[in-house]
Protein backbone atom coordinates (compact mmCIF):
# COMPACT_ATOMS: atom_id res chain seq x y z
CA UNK A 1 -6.11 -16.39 -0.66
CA UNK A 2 -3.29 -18.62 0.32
CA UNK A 3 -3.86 -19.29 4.67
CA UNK A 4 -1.60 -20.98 7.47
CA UNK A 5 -3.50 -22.39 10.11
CA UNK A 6 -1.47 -22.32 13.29
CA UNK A 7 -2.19 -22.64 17.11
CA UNK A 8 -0.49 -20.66 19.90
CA UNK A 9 -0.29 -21.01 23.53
CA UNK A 10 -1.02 -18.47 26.11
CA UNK A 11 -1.11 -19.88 29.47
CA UNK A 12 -1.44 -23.61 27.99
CA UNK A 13 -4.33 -22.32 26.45
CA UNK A 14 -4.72 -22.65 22.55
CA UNK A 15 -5.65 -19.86 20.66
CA UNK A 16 -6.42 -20.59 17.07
CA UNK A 17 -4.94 -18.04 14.38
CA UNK A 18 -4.69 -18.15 10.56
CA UNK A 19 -2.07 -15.96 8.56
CA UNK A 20 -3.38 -14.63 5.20
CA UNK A 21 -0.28 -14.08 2.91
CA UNK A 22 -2.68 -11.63 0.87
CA UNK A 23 -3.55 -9.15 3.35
CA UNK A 24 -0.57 -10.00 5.29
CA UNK A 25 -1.93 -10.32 8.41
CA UNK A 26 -2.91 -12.15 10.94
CA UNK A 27 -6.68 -13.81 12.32
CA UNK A 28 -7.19 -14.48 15.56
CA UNK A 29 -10.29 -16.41 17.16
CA UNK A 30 -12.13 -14.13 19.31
CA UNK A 31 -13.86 -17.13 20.59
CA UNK A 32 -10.53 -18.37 21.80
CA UNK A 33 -9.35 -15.03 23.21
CA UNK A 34 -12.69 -14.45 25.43
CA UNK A 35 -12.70 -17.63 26.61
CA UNK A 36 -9.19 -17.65 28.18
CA UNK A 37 -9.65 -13.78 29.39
CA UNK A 38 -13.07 -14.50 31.20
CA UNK A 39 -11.86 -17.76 32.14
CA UNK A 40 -15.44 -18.81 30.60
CA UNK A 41 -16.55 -22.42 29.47
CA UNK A 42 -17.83 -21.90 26.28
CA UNK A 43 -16.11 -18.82 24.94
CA UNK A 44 -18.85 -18.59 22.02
CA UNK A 45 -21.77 -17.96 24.31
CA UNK A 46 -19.56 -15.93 26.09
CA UNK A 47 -19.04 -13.84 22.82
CA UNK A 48 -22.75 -14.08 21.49
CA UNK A 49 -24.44 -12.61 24.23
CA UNK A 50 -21.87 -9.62 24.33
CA UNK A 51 -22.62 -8.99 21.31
CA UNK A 52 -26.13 -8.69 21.64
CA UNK A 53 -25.42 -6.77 24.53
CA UNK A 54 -23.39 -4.29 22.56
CA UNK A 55 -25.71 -4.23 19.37
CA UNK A 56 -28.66 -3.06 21.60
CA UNK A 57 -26.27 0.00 23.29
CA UNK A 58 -25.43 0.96 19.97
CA UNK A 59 -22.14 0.15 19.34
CA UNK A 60 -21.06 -1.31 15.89
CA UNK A 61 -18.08 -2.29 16.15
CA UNK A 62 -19.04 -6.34 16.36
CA UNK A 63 -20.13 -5.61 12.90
CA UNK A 64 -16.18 -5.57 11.83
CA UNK A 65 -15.44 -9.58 13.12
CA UNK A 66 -15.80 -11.34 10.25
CA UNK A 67 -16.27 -15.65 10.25
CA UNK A 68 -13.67 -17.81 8.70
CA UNK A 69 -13.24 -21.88 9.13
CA UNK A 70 -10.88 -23.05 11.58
CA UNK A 71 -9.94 -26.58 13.03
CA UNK A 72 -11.79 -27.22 16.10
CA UNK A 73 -10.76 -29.54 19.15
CA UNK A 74 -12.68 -32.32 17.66
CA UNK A 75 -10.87 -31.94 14.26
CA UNK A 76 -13.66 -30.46 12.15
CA UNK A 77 -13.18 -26.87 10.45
CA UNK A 78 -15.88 -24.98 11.90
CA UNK A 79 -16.95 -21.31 11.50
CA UNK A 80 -15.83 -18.76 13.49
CA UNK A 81 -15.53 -15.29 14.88
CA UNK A 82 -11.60 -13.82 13.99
């Protein structure tokens, strides 16, 4: 699966997103995307317990956001939520 790691900017804020010539589509970082809409510190706690939250109402649609490595601020590809 041939990927292109790129970073956009929405308000100065970077949103990490990876473009799979296979599927032909993009992945975006949830983390990223929560953590400039709630205006949160850490976007992936942010994310983890609304999950949990959601999991115990019932709702399975958390179950469809898959992991995949991107570059984080301190260089290293980490795992995360797209």
């Amino acid at each position: 699966m041939a990927q292109e790691e790129v970073i956009k900017l929405f308000d100065a804020k970077k949103i990490r997103i990876v473009w799979d010539d296979d599927a032909e589509k993009y992945f975006f970082s949830i983390v990223d995307i929560i953590q400039i809409l709630t205006d949160s510190v850490d976007g992936r706690k942010y994310w983890n317990k609304l999950k949990q939250r959601l999991l115990e109402e019932g709702n399975e649609t958390v179950t469809n956001c898959h992991q995949l490595k991107l570059t984080a601020a301190d260089g290293k590809r980490n795992i995360t939520q797209r």
